[in-house]
Each structure stands twice: as structure tokens, then as C-alpha cells.
Protein backbone atom coordinates (compact mmCIF):
# COMPACT_ATOMS: atom_id res chain seq x y z
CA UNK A 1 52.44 66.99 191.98
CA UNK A 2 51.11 69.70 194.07
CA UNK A 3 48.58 71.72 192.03
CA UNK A 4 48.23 74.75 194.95
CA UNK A 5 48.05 78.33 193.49
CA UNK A 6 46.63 79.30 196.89
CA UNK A 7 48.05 83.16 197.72
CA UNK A 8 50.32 82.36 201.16
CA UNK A 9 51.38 86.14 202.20
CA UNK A 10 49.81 89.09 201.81
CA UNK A 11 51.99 91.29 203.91
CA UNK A 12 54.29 92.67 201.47
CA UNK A 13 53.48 95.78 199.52
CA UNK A 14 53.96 94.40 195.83
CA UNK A 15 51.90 92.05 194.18
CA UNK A 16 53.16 90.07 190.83
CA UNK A 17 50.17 88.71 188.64
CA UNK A 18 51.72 86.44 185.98
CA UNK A 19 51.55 83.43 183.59
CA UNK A 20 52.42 80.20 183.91
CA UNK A 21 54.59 79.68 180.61
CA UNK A 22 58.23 80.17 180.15
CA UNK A 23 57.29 83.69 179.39
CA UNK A 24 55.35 84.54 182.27
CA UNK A 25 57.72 82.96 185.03
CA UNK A 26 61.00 84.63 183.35
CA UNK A 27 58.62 88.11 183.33
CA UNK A 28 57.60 87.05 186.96
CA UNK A 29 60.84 86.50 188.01
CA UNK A 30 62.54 89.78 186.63
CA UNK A 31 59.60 92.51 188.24
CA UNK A 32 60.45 89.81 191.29
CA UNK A 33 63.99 90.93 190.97
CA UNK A 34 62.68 94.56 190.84
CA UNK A 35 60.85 94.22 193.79
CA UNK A 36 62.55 91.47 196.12
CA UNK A 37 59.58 91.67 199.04
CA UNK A 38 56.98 91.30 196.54
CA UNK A 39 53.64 88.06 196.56
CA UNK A 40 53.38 86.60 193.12
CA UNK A 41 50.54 84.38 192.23
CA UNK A 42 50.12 82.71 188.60
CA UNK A 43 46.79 83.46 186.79
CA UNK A 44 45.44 83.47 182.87
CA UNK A 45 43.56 85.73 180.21
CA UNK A 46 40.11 83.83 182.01
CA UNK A 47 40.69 83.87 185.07
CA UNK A 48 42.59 87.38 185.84
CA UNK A 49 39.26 89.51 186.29
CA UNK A 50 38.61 87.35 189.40
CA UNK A 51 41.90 87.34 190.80
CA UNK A 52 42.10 91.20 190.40
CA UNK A 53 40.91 90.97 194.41
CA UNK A 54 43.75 89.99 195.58
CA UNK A 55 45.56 93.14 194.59
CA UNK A 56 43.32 94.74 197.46
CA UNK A 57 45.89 96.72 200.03
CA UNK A 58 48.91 96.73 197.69
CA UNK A 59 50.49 99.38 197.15
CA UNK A 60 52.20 98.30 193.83
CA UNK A 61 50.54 95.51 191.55
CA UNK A 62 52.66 94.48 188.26
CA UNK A 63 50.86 92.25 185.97
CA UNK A 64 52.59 90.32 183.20
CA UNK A 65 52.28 88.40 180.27
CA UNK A 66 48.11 88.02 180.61
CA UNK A 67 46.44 88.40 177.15
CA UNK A 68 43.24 91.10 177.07
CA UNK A 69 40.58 88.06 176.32
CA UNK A 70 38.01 90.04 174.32
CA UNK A 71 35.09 89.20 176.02
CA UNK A 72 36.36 90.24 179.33
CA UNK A 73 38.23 93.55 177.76
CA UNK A 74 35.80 95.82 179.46
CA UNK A 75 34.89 94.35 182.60
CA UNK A 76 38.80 94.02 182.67
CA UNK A 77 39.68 97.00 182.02
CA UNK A 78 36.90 98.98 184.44
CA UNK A 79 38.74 97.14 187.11
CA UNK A 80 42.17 98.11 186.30
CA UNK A 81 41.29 101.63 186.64
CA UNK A 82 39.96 101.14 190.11
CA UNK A 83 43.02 99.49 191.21
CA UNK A 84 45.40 101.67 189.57
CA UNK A 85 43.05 104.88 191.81
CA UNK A 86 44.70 102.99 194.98
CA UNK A 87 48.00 101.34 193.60
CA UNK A 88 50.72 101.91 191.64
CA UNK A 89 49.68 99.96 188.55
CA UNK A 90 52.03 98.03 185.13
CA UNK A 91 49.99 95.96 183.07
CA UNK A 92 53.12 94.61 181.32
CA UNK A 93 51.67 92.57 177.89
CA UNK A 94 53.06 91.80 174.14
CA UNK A 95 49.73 90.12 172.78
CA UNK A 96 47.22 91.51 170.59
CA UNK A 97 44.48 94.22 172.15
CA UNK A 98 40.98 94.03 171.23
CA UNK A 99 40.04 97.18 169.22
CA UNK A 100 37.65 98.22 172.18
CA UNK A 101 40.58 98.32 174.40
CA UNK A 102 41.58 101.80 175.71
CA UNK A 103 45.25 103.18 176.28
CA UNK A 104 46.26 103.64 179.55
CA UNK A 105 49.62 105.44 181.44
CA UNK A 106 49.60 102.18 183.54
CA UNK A 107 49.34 99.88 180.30
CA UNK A 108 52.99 99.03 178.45
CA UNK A 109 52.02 97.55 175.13
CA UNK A 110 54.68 95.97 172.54
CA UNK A 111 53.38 93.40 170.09
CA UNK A 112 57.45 93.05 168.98
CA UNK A 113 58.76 91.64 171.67
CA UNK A 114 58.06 89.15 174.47
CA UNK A 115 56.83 90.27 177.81
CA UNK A 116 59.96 89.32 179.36
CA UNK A 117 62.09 91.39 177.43
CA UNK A 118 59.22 94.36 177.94
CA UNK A 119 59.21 93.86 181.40
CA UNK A 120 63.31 94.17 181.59
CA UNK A 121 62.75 97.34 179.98
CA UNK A 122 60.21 98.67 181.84
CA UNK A 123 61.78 97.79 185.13
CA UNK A 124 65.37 98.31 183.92
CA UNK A 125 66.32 101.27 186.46
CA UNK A 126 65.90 98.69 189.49
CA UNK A 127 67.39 95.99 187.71
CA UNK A 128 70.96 93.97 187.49
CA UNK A 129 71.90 94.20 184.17
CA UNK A 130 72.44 90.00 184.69
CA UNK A 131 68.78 89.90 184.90
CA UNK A 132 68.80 90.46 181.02
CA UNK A 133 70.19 86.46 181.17
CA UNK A 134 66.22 85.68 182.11
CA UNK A 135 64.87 88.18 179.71
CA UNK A 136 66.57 85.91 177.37
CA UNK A 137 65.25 82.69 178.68
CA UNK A 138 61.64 84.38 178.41
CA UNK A 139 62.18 85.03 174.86
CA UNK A 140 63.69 82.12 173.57
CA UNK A 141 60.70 79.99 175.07
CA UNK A 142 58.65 82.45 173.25
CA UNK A 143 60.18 82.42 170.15
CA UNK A 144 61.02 85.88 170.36
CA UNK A 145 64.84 85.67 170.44
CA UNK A 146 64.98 87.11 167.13
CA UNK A 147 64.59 91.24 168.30
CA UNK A 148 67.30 93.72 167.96
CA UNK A 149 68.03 93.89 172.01
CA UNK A 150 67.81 90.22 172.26
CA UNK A 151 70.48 89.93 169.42
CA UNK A 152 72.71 92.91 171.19
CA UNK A 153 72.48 91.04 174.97
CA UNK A 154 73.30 87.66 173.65
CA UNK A 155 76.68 89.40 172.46
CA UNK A 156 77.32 89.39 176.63
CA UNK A 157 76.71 85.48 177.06
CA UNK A 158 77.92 82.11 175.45
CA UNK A 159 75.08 81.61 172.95
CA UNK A 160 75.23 77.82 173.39
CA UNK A 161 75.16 78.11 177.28
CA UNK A 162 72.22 80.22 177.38
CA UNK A 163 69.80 78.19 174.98
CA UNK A 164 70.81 75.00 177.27
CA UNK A 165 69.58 77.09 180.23
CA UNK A 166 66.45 78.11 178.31
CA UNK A 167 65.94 75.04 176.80
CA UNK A 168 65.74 73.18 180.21
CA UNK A 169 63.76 75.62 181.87
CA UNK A 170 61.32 75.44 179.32
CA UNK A 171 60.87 71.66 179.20
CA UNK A 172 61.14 71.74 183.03
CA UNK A 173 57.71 74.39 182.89
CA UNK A 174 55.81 72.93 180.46
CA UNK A 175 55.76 68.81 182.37
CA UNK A 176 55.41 71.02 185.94
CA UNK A 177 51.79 71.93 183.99
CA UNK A 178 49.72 73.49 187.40
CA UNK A 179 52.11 72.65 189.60
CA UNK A 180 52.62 76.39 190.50
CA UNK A 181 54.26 75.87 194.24
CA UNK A 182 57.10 74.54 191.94
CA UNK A 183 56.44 77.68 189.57
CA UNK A 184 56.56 79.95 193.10
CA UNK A 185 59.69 78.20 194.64
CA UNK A 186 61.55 78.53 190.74
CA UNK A 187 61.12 82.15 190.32
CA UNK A 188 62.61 82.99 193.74
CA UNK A 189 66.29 81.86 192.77
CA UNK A 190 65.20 82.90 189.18
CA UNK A 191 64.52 86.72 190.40
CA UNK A 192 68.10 85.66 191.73
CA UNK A 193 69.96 85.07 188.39
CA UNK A 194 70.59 81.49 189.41
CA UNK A 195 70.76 79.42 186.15
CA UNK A 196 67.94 76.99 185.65
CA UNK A 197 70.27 73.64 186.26
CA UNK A 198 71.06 74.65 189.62
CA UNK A 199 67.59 75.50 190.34
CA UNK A 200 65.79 72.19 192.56
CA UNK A 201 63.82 69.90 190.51
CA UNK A 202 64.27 71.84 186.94
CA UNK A 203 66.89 69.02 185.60
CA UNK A 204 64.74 66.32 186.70
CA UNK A 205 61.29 67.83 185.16
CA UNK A 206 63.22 68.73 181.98
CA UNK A 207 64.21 64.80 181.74
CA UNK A 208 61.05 63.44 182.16
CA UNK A 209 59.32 66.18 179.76
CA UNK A 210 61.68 65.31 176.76
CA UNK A 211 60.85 61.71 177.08
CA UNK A 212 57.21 62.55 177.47
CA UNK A 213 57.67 64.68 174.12
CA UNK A 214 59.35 61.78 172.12
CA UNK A 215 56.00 59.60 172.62
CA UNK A 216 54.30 62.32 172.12
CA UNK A 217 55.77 63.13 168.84
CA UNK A 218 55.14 59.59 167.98
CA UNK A 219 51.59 59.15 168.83
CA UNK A 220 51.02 62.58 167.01
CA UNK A 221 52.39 61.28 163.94
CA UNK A 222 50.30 58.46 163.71
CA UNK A 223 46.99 59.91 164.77
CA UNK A 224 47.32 63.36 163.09
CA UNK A 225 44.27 63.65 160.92
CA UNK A 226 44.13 66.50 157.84
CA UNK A 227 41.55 69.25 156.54
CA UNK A 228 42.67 70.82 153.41
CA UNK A 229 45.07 73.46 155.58
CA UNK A 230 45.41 72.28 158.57
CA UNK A 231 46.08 69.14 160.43
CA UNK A 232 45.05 68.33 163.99
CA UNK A 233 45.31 65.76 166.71
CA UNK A 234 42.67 65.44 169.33
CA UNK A 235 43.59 64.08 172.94
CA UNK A 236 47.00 63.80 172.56
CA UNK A 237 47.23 63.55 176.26
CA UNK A 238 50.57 65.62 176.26
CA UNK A 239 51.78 69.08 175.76
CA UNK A 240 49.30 70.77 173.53
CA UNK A 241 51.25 73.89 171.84
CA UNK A 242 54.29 70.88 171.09
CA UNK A 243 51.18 68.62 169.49
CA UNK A 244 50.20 71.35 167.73
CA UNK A 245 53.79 71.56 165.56
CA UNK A 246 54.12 68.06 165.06
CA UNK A 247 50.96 67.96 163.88
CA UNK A 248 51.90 70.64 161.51
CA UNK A 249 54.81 68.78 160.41
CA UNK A 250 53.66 65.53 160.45
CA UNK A 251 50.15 66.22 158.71
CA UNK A 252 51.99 68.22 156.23
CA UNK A 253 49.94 71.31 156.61
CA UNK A 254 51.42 75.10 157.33
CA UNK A 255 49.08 75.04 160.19
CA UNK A 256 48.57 72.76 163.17
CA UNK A 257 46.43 72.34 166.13
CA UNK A 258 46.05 70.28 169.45
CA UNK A 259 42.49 69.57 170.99
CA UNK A 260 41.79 68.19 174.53
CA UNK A 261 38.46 67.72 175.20
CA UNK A 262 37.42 69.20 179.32
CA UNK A 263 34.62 66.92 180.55
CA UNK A 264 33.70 69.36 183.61
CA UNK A 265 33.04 72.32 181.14
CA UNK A 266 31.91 70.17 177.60
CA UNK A 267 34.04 71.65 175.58
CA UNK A 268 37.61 71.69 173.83
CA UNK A 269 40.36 74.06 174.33
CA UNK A 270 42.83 74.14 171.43
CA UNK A 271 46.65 75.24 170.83
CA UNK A 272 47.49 76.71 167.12
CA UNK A 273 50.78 76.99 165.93
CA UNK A 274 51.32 78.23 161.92
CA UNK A 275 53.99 78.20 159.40
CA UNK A 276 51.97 80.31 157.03
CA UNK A 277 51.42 84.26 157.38
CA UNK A 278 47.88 83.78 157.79
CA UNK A 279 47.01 85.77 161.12
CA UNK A 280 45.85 83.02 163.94
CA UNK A 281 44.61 85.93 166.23
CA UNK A 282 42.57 87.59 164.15
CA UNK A 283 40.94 84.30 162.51
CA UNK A 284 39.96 83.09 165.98
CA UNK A 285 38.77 86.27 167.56
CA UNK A 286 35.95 86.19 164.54
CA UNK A 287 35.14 82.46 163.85
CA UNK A 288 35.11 81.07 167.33
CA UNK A 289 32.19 83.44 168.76
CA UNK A 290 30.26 81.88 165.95
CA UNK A 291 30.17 78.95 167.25
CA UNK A 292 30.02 79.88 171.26
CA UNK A 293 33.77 79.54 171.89
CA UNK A 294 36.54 82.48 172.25
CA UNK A 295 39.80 82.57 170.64
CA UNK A 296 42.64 84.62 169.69
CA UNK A 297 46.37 85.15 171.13
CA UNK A 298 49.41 85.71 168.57
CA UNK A 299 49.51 85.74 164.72
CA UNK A 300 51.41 82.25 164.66
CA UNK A 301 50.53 80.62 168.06
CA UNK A 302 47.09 81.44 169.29
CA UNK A 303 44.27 79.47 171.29
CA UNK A 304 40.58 78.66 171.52
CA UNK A 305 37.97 77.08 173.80
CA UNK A 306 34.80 75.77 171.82
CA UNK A 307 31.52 73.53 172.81
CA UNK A 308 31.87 70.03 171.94
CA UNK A 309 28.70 70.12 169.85
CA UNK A 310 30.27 72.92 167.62
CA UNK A 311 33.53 71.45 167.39
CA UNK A 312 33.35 69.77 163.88
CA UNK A 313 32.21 72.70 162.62
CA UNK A 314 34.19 74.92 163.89
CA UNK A 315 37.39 72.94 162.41
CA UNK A 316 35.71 73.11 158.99
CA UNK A 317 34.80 76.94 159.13
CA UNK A 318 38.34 77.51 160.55
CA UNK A 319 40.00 75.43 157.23
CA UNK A 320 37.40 77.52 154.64
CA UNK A 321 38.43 80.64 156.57
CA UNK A 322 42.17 79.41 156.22
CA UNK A 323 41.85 79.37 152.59
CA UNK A 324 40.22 82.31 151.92
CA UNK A 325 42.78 84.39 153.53
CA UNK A 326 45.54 82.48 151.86
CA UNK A 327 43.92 82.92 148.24
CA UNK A 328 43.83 87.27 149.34
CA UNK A 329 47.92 86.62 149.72
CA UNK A 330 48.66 84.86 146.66
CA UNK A 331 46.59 88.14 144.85
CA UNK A 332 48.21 90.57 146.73
């Protein structure tokens, strides 16, 4: 697969920062819709602060579905300002702030709903009203289908229909991984309303993921190994956020997590996924810059990057931490 992310245009006055999930291509594809001429390039919570330079000589720069990483909030944020001086700026995001992070007229916050539904809203006057049919397919791959405006636009489609649309796309992004020319050339007929299945390649990816899930659902639930509450599975060597639930289910525990160990950088970046109301985000954002790492993301599915060396202990801190904050529930 081609793993290009390389910027190609240039020359239009719009520029669409967005992530790579289901989330971030159905947000991409809607402000797309909004803005037909617009350059859209794929980017994270790490790596945004540096791609911030291509927004230079935009006029309009809509970003989507990046997380504020805490460490970065301020540099972040110091550049935002200085773009939004030149540009006309929407920082379009539905994950947790940091505390140190400042409100802004540019900056449309919701932690209720999924970007994709917030960016709909946001961009609604310059929308097709069909273009709520992605909005769906964003929050169904982001388990937010569950919101009041979700419920009240799936009254206007065949239920079934759309979560076969959503369902595909979904397994289609997460095999494509990197492969963001595929990500570029999908959110063109996407921005479109052209249903996934008739979109080139998404049938064919969405094939080959399930079967890669089925052996990875397998593997996972005979290498899952258990802490007292959580379970994990390191090196799965398939989707992580998917080996994080099965090793949830499999491992018996209300919360699971997927490690794959990065031998350029030493360390191990790690997918959550909970069952339990414990609060993911808030866990990581304090325990993993104890141990050199950054975490955080949403209550139930969150992330975090820590140093090999600390990993071990970092699990075990994580599990006491775990505990403690289910024993404040049970006395509440």
C-alpha cells in the first residue's frame, strides 16, 4: 500500500486538517462538502503542531477531530492564534481539553457528540442536508450514534442500510492503516454523498479487514494475559483499539488494552477501551507522565505512548489506580 501523506496542491484557498479514523475522514469529508475546492491532509494529536505550516497562505483552515495532547496544549494553542490573525480559523474537536486550555471564538468544543456530527452542525448552512448520511457514518464508527440528532436523522434513512454503509467503511479505514492517498481519493466521493460500497477499493479493504479481525480475535483470546482489572495483549500485530475489546472480553476484565511495541522510538503505544465508568482520560493524563509517557483521549477509549523500560510498571500503577477509583464508586 501506498503510505504518502505528502500535501499535492496548495492552490486552493481552504485547507482541511483531519484524522485518519472513521471519525476524522467522515468530519473531513463533510467541511470537504462545505468547501468543494478545498486541500485536505490527514495528521494526529502529535504531529498537528508541525503540520500547522502548511496552513501558511490559506485563507480558511478547518481542523477536525485532533485531540489537544496536553503536553503540546500551549505551544498548540500559541500557534492557532497566529493562524487564526491571517485565516479564517474552526478547530472542530469532541475530546477532552486540558484544564490549561483557553476558549477561543475559532474553537467549537462538544464532549457529547462526535466530531462528525459537530462538524455537520457547524458547517450546516453550506451543507446538503444528505451530508447528515456521513455524519452518521462518523458517529457510528465512533460509537456515538446514541445522541438525540443522531436518533432524529436516522428517522430519514433505512437503519439497516446505513450501519452496512458504516460498518464497511469502517473496516475498509481501519486495514487501509497509513495508506492516506486511499484516505484522500475516499473522502472526495465521500464529500459527494456517494455510499461507501460504491466507493473504489472500500468493499475489497472491508473483506480483507474482517478476516484479518477473526484471527485476530483468535490470537487475542489465547494470548490475553490479566492484572486484577484489566487484561492486555501485547503485539497483537492487528488492529489495536479491536485488540483492546477482545481483550476485555476475553480476559474477563471491564477494561482492556492493546500494546505494540515501536522499535525506532523504544517505546509502546497502547489502545484502551472500558466497560466500567472509570474515566480512561483522566487516569492516563496523570499516571503516564510518571513514568515518561503521555496519555489521555475519551472516558471509555483513550491512548498512551510509554518507554519500554517503564512499561511493566506502568501496567501495574495503571491496575492499582483502576481499583482505587472503582472502590470511590462503590462508596459513592
Amino acid at each position: 500500500m501506498t503510505r504518502s501523506n505528502k500535501h499535492e496542491n496548495g492552490n486552493n484557498s481552504t485547507l482541511i486538517l483531519t484524522h485518519g479514523d472513521s471519525d476524522g475522514v467522515c468530519s473531513g469529508a463533510i467541511a470537504k462538502s462545505a468547501y468543494p475546492d478545498s486541500d485536505i491532509y490527514f495528521t494526529s494529536p502529535i504531529g498537528i503542531v508541525d503540520e500547522l505550516s502548511l496552513a501558511e497562505g490559506y485563507k480558511n483552515v478547518i481542523i477536525c477531530d485532533i485531540a489537544v495532547d496536553e503536553s503540546k496544549c500551549t505551544e498548540l494553542f500559541t500557534r492557532l492564534y497566529e493562524i487564526a490573525d491571517n485565516a479564517n480559523l474552526l478547530y472542530i474537536d469532541h475530546h477532552p481539553l486540558p484544564k490549561k486550555c483557553i476558549g477561543a471564538d475559532w474553537l467549537h468544543h462538544d464532549l457529547t457528540v462526535c466530531s462528525s456530527e459537530l462538524t455537520y452542525k457547524v458547517l450546516e448552512k453550506r451543507l446538503s442536508r444528505d451530508m447528515r448520511r456521513v455524519a452518521i457514518y462518523g458517529a457510528i464508527g465512533d460509537y456515538y450514534d446514541g445522541t438525540p440528532s443522531v436518533k432524529e436523522w436516522l428517522r430519514d434513512w433505512d437503519k439497516r442500510s446505513l450501519f452496512f454503509q458504516a460498518g464497511t467503511l469502517i473496516q475498509a479505514l481501519i486495514y487501509s492503516g497509513r495508506n492516506y492517498d486511499f484516505k484522500r481519493k475516499l473522502v472526495i466521493p465521500l464529500s459527494h454523498d456517494k455510499i461507501p460500497t460504491e466507493i473504489p477499493n472500500v468493499l475489497k479493504y472491508a473483506k480483507e479487514g474482517a478476516e484479518l479481525e477473526e484471527k485476530l480475535r483468535i490470537h487475542v483470546k489465547h494470548e490475553v494475559r490479566t492484572l486484577k482489572n484489566l487484561a492486555y495483549v501485547v503485539d497483537p500485530n492487528g488492529y489495536m483499539s479491536k485488540s483492546a475489546i477482545y481483550a476485555a472480553s476475553y480476559g474477563r476484565r471491564d477494561i482492556g488494552l492493546s500494546a505494540e511495541f515501536r522499535h525506532r522510538k523504544n517505546v509502546y503505544d497502547m489502545s484502551f477501551r472500558s466497560r466500567d465508568s472509570v474515566d480512561l482520560n483522566l487516569l492516563l493524563r496523570r499516571i503516564a507522565p510518571q513514568f515518561g509517557g503521555s496519555g489521555g483521549g475519551h472516558a471509555a477509549a483513550a491512548g498512551a505512548r510509554i518507554p519500554k523500560d517503564s512499561f511493566d510498571d506502568f501496567l501495574h500503577a495503571l491496575d492499582r489506580a483502576i481499583g482505587e477509583e472503582k472502590s470511590k464508586v462503590k462508596v459513592d
